[in-house]
Protein backbone atom coordinates (compact mmCIF):
# COMPACT_ATOMS: atom_id res chain seq x y z
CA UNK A 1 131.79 32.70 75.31
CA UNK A 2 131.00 29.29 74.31
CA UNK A 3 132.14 27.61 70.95
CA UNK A 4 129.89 28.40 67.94
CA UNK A 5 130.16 24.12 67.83
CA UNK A 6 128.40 24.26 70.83
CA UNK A 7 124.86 22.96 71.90
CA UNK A 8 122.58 26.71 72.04
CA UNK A 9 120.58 27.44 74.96
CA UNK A 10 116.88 26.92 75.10
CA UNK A 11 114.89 30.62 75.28
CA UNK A 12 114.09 31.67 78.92
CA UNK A 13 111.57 29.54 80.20
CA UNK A 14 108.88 31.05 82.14
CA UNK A 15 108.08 30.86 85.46
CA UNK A 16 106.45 26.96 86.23
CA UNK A 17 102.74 27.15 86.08
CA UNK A 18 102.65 30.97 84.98
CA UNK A 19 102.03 30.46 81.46
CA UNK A 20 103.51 33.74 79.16
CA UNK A 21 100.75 34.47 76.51
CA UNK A 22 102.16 33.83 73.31
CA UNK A 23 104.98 31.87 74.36
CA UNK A 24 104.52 29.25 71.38
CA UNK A 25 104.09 32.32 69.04
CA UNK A 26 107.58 33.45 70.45
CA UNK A 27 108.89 29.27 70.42
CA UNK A 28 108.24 29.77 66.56
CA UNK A 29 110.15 32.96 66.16
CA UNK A 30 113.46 31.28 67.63
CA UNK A 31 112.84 28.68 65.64
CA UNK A 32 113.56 31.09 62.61
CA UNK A 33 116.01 32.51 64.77
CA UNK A 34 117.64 29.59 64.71
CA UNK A 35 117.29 27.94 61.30
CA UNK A 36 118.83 31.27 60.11
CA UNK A 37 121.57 30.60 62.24
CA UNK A 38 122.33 27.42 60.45
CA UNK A 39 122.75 29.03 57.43
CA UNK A 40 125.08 31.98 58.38
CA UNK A 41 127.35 29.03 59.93
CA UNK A 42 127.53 27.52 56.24
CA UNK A 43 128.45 31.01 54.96
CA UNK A 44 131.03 32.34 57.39
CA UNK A 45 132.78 29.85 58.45
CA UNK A 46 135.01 32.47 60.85
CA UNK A 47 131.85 33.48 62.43
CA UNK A 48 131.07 32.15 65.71
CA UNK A 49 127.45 32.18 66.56
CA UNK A 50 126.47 30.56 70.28
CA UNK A 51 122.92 31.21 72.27
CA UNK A 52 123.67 33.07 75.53
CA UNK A 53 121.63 33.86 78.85
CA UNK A 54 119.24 36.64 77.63
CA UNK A 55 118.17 39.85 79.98
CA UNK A 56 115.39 38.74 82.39
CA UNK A 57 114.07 42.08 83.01
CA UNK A 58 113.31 43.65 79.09
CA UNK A 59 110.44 41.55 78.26
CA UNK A 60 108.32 38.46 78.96
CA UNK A 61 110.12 36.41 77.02
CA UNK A 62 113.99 37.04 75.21
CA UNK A 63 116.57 35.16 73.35
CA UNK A 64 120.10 36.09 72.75
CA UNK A 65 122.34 35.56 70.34
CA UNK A 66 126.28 36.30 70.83
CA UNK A 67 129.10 36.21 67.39
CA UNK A 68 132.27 36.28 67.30
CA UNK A 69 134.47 37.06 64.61
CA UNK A 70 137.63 34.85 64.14
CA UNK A 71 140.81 36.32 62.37
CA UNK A 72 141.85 32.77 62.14
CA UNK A 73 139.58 31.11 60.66
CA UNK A 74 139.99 34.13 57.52
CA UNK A 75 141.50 32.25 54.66
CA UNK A 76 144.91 33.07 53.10
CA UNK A 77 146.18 33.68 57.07
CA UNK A 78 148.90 31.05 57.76
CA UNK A 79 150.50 30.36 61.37
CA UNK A 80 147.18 30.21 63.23
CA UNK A 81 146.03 27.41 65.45
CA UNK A 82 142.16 28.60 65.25
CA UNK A 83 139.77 29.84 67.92
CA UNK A 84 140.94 29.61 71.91
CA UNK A 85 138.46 28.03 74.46
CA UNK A 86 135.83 29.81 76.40
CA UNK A 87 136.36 32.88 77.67
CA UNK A 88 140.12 33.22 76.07
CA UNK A 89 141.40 37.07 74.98
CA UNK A 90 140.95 38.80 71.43
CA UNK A 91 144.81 38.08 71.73
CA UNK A 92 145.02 34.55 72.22
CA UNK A 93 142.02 33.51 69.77
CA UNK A 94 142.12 35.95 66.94
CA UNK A 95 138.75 37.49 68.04
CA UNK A 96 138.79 41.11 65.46
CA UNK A 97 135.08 41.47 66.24
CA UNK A 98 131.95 41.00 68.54
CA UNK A 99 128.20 41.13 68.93
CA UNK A 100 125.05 40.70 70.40
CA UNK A 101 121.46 40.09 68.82
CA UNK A 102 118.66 40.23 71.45
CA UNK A 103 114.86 39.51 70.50
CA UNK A 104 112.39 40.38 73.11
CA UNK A 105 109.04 39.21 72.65
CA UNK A 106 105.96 40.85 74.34
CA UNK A 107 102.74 39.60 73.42
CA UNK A 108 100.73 43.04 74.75
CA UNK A 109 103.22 45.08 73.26
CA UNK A 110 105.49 48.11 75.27
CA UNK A 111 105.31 51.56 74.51
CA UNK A 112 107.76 52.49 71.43
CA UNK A 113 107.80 49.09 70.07
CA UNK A 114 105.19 48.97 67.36
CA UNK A 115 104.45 45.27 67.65
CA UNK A 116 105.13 42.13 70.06
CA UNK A 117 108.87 41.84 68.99
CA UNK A 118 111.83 43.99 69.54
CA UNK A 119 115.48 43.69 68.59
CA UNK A 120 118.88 44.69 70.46
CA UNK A 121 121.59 44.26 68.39
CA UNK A 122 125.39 45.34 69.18
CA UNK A 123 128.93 45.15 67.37
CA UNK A 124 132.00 45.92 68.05
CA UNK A 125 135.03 45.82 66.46
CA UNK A 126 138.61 47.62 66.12
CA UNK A 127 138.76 49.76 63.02
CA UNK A 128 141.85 51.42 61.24
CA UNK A 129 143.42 54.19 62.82
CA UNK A 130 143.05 56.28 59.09
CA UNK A 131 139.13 54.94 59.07
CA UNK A 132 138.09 55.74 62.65
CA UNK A 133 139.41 59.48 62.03
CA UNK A 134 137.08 59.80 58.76
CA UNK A 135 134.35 61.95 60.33
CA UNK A 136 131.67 60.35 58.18
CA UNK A 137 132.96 56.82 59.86
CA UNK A 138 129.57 56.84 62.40
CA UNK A 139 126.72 57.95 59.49
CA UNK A 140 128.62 54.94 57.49
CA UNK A 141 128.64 52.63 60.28
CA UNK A 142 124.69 53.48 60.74
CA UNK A 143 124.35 52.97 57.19
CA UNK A 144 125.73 49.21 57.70
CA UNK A 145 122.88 48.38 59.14
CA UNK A 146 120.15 50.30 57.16
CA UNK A 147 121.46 48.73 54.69
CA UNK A 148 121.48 45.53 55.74
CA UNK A 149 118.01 45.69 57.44
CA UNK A 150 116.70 47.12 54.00
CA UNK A 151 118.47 44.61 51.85
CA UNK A 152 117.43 41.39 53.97
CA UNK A 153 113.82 41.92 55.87
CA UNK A 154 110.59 42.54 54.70
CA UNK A 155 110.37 45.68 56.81
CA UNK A 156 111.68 47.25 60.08
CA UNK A 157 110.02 50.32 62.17
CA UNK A 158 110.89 52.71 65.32
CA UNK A 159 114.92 51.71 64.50
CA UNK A 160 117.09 54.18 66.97
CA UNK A 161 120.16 53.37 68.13
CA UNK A 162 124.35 55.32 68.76
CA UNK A 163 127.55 54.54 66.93
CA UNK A 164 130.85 55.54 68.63
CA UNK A 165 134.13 55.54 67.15
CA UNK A 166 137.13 55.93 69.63
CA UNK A 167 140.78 56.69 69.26
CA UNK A 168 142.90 55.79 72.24
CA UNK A 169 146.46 56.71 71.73
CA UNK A 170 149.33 56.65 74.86
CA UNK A 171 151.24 59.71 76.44
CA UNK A 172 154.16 59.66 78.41
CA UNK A 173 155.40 56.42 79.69
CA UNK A 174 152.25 54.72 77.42
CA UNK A 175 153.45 56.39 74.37
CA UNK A 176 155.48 53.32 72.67
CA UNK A 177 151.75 51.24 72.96
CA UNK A 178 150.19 50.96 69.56
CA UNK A 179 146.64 53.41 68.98
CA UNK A 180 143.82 51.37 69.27
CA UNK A 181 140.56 52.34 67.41
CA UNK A 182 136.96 51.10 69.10
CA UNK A 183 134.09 51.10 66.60
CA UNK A 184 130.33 50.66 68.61
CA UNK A 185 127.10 50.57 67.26
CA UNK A 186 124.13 49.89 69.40
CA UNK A 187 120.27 49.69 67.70
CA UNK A 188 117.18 48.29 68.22
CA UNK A 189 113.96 48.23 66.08
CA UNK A 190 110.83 46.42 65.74
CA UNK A 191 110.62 43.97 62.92
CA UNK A 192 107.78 43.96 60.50
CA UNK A 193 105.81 40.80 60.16
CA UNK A 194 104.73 39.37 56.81
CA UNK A 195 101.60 37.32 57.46
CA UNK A 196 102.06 34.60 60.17
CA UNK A 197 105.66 34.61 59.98
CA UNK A 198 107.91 37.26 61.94
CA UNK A 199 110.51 37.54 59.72
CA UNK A 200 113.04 36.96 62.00
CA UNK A 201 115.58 35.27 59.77
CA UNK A 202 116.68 38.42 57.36
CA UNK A 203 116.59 40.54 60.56
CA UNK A 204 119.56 37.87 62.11
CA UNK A 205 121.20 37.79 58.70
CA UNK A 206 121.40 41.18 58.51
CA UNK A 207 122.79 41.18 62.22
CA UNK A 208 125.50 39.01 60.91
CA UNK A 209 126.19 40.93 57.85
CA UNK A 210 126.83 44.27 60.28
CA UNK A 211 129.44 42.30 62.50
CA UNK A 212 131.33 40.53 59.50
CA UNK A 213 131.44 44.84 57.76
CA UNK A 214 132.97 46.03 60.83
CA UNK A 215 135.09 43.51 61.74
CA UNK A 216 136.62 44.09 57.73
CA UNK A 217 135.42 40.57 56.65
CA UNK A 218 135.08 40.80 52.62
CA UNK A 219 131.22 40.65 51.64
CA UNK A 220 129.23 37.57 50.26
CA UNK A 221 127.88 40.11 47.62
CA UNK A 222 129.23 42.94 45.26
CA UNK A 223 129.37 46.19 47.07
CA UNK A 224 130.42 46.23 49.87
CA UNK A 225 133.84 48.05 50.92
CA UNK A 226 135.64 45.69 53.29
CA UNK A 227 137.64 47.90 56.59
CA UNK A 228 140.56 45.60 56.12
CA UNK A 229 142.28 43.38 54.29
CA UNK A 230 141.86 39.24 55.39
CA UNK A 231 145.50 39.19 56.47
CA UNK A 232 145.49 41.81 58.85
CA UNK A 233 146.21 40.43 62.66
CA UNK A 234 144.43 41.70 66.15
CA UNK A 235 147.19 44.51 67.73
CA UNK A 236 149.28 42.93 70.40
């Protein structure tokens, strides 16, 4: 993954002399996309935000969005040389959290989207080993991003979507390796337009406000229960 100080990619481009109806409806849209963007940089610094190749095959037209949340970059952590290159482990770069925003953009519409837009979004992260055994952890991972959606759009419809949280602990010869704990959620939902505009901003804010919960980052606003303290380092 490219560094968030990194020129973004341009939206897929269609096919040369097939024009996609709506593309400068959709050109708009990223530009939201993207001015939002801007802004979440300013307000978490130890977020990395980059453009990535979006999937070819969803929709007409796509644009992807991929974060990355830097234990480094957290403040009060000393002894840390910042974010790795390209491509380096969660090890080597202090990576304690991940994900993916996709917007697909259909001007006809598909069946279950309620609109011309749909959003993927993913996170991942690695949770405590006392929180990912709470059996409410998946309703209050979902709940992240209700929340979020309800707290920064102007509406959202048809949102469906899985969270998994995973214990992996070693037997036998594997038994001296720490327990990890995996914590997934996977959504997508149609956003609701107000007037001309798409909204598209609050839906990436609240995108970014979903990876920075998980990954334990404090919140920006009164509220919110943080998953771990600042100092706490990626397991060997």
């Amino acid at each position: 993954m490219a560094s968030h100080a990194g020129s973004p990619r341009h939206p897929r481009e269609p096919a040369r002399g097939r024009p996609v109806p709506g593309e400068a409806e959709f050109r708009r849209a990223v530009a939201e996309v993207e001015a939002e963007l801007a802004l979440q940089r300013q307000l978490r610094p130890e977020l990395g935000l980059d453009a990535e190749d979006p999937p070819r095959r969803l929709a007409p037209l796509a644009h992807a969005l991929a974060a990355t949340v830097y234990l480094a970059d957290l403040p009060g952590v000393a002894g840390s040389a910042g974010p790795a290159g390209p491509g380096a482990p969660a090890e080597s770069d202090g990576a304690i959290g991940w994900g993916r925003f996709v917007l697909l953009f259909d001007a006809a519409g598909q069946p279950g989207w309620d609109g011309k837009y749909r959003i993927i979004g993913y996170v991942q992260a690695e949770l405590e080993p006392e929180l990912a055994a709470d059996p409410l952890v998946n309703e209050v991972g979902w709940s992240w991003l209700t929340e979020a959606l309800d707290g920064h759009t102007t509406g959202y419809r048809n949102i469906s979507g899985t969270v998994t949280a995973v214990v992996t602990q070693g037997f036998g010869s594997k038994q001296d390796e720490p327990t990890s704990t995996g914590f997934e959620l996977r959504a997508s939902w149609s956003p609701v337009a107000s007037g001309e505009s798409a909204g598209l901003g609050g839906h990436v804010a609240a995108w970014c406000e979903v990876v920075c919960t998980a990954a334990g980052l404090p919140p920006l606003a009164p509220g919110v229960a943080a998953l771990r303290s600042p100092g706490r380092r990626p397991r060997p």
